[in-house]
Protein backbone atom coordinates (compact mmCIF):
# COMPACT_ATOMS: atom_id res chain seq x y z
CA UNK A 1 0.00 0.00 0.00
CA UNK A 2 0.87 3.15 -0.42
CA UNK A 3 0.56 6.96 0.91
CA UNK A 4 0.23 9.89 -0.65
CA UNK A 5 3.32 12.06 0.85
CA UNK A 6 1.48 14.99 -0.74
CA UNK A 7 -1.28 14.91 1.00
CA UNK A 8 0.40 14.41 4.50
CA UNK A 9 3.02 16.73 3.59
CA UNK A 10 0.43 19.52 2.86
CA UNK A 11 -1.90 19.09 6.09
CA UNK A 12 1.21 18.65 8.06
CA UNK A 13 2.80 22.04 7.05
CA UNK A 14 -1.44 23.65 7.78
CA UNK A 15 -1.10 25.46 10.90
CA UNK A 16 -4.85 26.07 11.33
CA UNK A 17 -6.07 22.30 11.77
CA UNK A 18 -7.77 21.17 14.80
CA UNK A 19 -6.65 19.07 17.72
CA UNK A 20 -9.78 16.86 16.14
CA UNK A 21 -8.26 16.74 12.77
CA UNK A 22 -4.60 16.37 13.84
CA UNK A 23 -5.85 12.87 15.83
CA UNK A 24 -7.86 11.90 13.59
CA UNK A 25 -5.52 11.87 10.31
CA UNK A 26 -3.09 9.69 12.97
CA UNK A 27 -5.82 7.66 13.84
CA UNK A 28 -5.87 7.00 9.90
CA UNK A 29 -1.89 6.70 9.15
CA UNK A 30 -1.47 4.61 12.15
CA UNK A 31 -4.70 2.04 10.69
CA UNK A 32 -2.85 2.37 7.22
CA UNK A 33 0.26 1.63 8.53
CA UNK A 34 -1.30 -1.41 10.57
CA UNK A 35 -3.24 -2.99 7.46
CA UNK A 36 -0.39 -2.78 5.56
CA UNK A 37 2.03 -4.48 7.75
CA UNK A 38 -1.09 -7.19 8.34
CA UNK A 39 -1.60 -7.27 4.70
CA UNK A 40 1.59 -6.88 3.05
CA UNK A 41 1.21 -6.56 -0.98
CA UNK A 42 -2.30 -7.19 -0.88
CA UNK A 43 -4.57 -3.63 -0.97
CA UNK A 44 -4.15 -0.35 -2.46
CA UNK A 45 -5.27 2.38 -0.49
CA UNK A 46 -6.70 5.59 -1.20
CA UNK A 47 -7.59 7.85 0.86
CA UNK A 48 -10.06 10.80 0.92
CA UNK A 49 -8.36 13.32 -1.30
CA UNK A 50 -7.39 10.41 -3.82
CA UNK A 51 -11.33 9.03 -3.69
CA UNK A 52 -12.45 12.89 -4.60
CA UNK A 53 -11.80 12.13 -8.36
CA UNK A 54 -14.19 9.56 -8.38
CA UNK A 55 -16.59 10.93 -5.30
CA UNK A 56 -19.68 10.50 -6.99
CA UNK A 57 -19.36 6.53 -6.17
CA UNK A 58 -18.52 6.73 -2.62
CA UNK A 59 -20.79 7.85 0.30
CA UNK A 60 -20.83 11.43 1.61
CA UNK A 61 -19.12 12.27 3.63
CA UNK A 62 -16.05 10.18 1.98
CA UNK A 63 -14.94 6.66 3.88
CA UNK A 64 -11.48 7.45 5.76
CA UNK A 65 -9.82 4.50 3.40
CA UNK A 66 -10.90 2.80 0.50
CA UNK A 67 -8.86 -0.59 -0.17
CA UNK A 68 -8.84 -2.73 -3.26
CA UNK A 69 -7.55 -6.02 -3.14
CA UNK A 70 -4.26 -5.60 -5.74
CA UNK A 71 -4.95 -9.53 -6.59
CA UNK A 72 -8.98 -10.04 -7.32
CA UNK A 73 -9.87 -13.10 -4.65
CA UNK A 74 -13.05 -14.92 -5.54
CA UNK A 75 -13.24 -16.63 -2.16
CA UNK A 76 -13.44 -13.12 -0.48
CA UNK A 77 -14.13 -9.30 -0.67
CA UNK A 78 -12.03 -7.26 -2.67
CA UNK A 79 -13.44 -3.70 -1.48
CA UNK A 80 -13.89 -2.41 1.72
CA UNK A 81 -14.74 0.95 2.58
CA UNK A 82 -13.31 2.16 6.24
CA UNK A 83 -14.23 4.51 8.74
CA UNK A 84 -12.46 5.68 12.12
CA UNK A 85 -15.52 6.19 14.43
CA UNK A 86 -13.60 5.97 18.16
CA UNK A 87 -14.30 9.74 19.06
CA UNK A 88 -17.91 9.15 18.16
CA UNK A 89 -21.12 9.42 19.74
CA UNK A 90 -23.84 6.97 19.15
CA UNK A 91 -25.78 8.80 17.36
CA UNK A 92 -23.03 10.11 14.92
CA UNK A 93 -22.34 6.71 14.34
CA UNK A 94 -26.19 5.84 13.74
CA UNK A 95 -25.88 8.62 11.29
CA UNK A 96 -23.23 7.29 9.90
CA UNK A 97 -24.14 3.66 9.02
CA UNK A 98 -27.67 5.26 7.95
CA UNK A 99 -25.07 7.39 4.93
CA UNK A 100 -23.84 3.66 3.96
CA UNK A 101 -27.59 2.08 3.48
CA UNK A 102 -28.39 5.21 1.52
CA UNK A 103 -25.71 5.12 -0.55
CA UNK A 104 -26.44 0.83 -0.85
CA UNK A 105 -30.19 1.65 -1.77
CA UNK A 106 -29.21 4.46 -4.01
CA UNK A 107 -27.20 2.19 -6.55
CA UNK A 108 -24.26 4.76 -6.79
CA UNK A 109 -22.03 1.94 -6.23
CA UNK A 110 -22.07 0.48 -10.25
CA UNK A 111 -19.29 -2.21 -9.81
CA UNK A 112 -21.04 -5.53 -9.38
CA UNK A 113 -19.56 -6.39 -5.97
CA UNK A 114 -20.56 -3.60 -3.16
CA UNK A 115 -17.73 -3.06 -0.73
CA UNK A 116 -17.71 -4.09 2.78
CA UNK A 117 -17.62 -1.57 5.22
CA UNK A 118 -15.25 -1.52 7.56
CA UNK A 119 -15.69 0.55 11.08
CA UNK A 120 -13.52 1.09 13.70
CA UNK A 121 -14.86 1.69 17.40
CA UNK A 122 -13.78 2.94 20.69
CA UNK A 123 -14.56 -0.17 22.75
CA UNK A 124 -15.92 -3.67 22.80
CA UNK A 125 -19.21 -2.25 24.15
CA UNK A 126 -19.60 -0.40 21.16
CA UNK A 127 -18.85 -2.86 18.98
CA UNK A 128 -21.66 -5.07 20.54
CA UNK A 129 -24.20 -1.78 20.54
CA UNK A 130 -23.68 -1.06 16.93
CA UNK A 131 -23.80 -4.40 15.61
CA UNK A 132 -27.38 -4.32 17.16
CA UNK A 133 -27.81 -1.26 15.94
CA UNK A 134 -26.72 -2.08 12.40
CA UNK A 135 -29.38 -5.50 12.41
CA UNK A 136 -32.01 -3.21 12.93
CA UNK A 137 -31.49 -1.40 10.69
CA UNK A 138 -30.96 -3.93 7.85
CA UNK A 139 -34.16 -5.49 8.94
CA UNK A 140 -35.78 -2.36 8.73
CA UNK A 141 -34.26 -1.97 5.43
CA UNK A 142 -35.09 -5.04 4.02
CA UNK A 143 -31.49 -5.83 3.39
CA UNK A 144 -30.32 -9.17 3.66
CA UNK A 145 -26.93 -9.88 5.55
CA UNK A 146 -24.82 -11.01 2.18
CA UNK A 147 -25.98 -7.92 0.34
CA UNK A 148 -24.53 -4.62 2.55
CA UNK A 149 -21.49 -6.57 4.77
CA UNK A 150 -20.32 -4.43 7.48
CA UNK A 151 -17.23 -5.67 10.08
CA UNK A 152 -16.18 -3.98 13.35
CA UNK A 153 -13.51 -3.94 15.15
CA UNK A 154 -12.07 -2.06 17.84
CA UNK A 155 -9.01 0.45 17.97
CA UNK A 156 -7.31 -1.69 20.54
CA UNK A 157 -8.03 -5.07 18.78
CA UNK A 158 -6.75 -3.25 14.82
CA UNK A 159 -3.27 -1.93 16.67
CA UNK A 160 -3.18 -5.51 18.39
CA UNK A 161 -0.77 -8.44 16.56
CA UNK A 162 -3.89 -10.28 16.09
CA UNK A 163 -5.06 -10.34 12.22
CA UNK A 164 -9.05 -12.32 13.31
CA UNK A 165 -9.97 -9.00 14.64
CA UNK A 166 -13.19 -8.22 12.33
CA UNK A 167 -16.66 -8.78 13.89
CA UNK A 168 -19.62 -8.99 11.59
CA UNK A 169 -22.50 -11.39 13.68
CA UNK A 170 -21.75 -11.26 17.32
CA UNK A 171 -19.58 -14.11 17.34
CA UNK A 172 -18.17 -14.26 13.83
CA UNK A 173 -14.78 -12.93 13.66
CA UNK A 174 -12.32 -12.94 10.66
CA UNK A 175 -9.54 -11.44 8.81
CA UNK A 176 -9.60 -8.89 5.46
C-alpha cells in the first residue's frame, strides 16, 4: 500500500487544523500503517483526497480508506470501505451507518460487488451496541446480511498483533 506524501506533507505544514483533525488523520496513518504491515502486498489504499476524483461513487461524507484487493480473490471481498468512528457518539455513528444504506439503496455503487464496510470503534461495548444497531437497521431496510457486509472492530483489537480481529454477527470474527 501506499501513501500519498502529498497529502500528509500539505496538512502537516497547515497550521490552522484542529486538535480533532490532527488525531484523527493519525488515527488513519497509524490504521494504514497497521493494514499494511497485516496485509503486506495485498490492498491499495486511497484515501479521501485520492477518492475525490471519483466521489460520486462513494458515500458522503467520503470513507477514511478505501482498499482494493491488488490480486482479485473470488473466495473473499475485494473492497472495503473504512471509517475511524472511536471519538464518536452513538448517534453520529447511527448517522453514519444510515449514509452507507443510503448510498447501498441508491445504486451509486455500479461495480457488481458492493464493498464491505469496515468501522472502527472505541470499545468492545460499542462494537456489541452497533452491531445491534446495524441489524435493525438492515431489517428495517429489508437488506439481507450477504448484500450490505459491514465488520467492526475495535481500535485496541486493529493496533493488536492479532489479524481475526473483524466482527460482523456477534460471534463471527475474521480477517480482510
Amino acid at each position: 500500500m501506499e501513501l500519498n506524501k502529498n497529502y500528509a506533507h500539505t496538512h502537516y505544514k497547515n497550521k490552522i487544523n484542529s486538535e480533532r483533525f490532527i488525531t484523527e488523520s493519525l488515527d488513519i496513518l497509524r490504521t494504514f500503517v497497521v493494514l499494511n504491515e497485516s496485509y503486506p502486498d495485498t490492498f491499495t489504499a486511497f484515501t479521501k483526497a485520492e477518492m475525490t476524483a471519483f466521489s460520486d461513487k462513494f458515500p458522503k461524507p467520503l470513507p477514511h480508506l478505501y482498499l482494493n484487493r491488488m490480486k482479485l480473490d473470488s473466495a473473499r471481498p475485494n473492497f472495503y470501505m473504512l471509517d475511524i468512528l472511536t471519538g464518536q457518539d452513538k448517534k453520529v455513528i447511527a448517522a453514519r451507518i444510515d449514509k452507507y444504506f443510503k448510498h447501498y439503496e441508491s445504486g451509486d455503487w455500479e461495480e457488481e460487488e458492493h464493498p464491505v464496510i469496515l468501522l472502527v470503534v472505541a470499545d468492545s461495548y460499542v462494537e456489541r451496541e452497533t452491531l445491534k444497531m446495524i441489524d435493525s437497521m438492515k431489517d428495517s431496510n429489508y437488506i439481507e446480511d450477504d448484500e450490505l457486509v459491514f465488520m467492526l472492530t475495535t481500535q485496541k483489537a486493529l493496533f493488536s498483533e492479532n489479524k481475526n480481529i473483524w466482527t460482523s454477527k456477534e460471534n463471527e470474527i475474521s480477517t480482510l
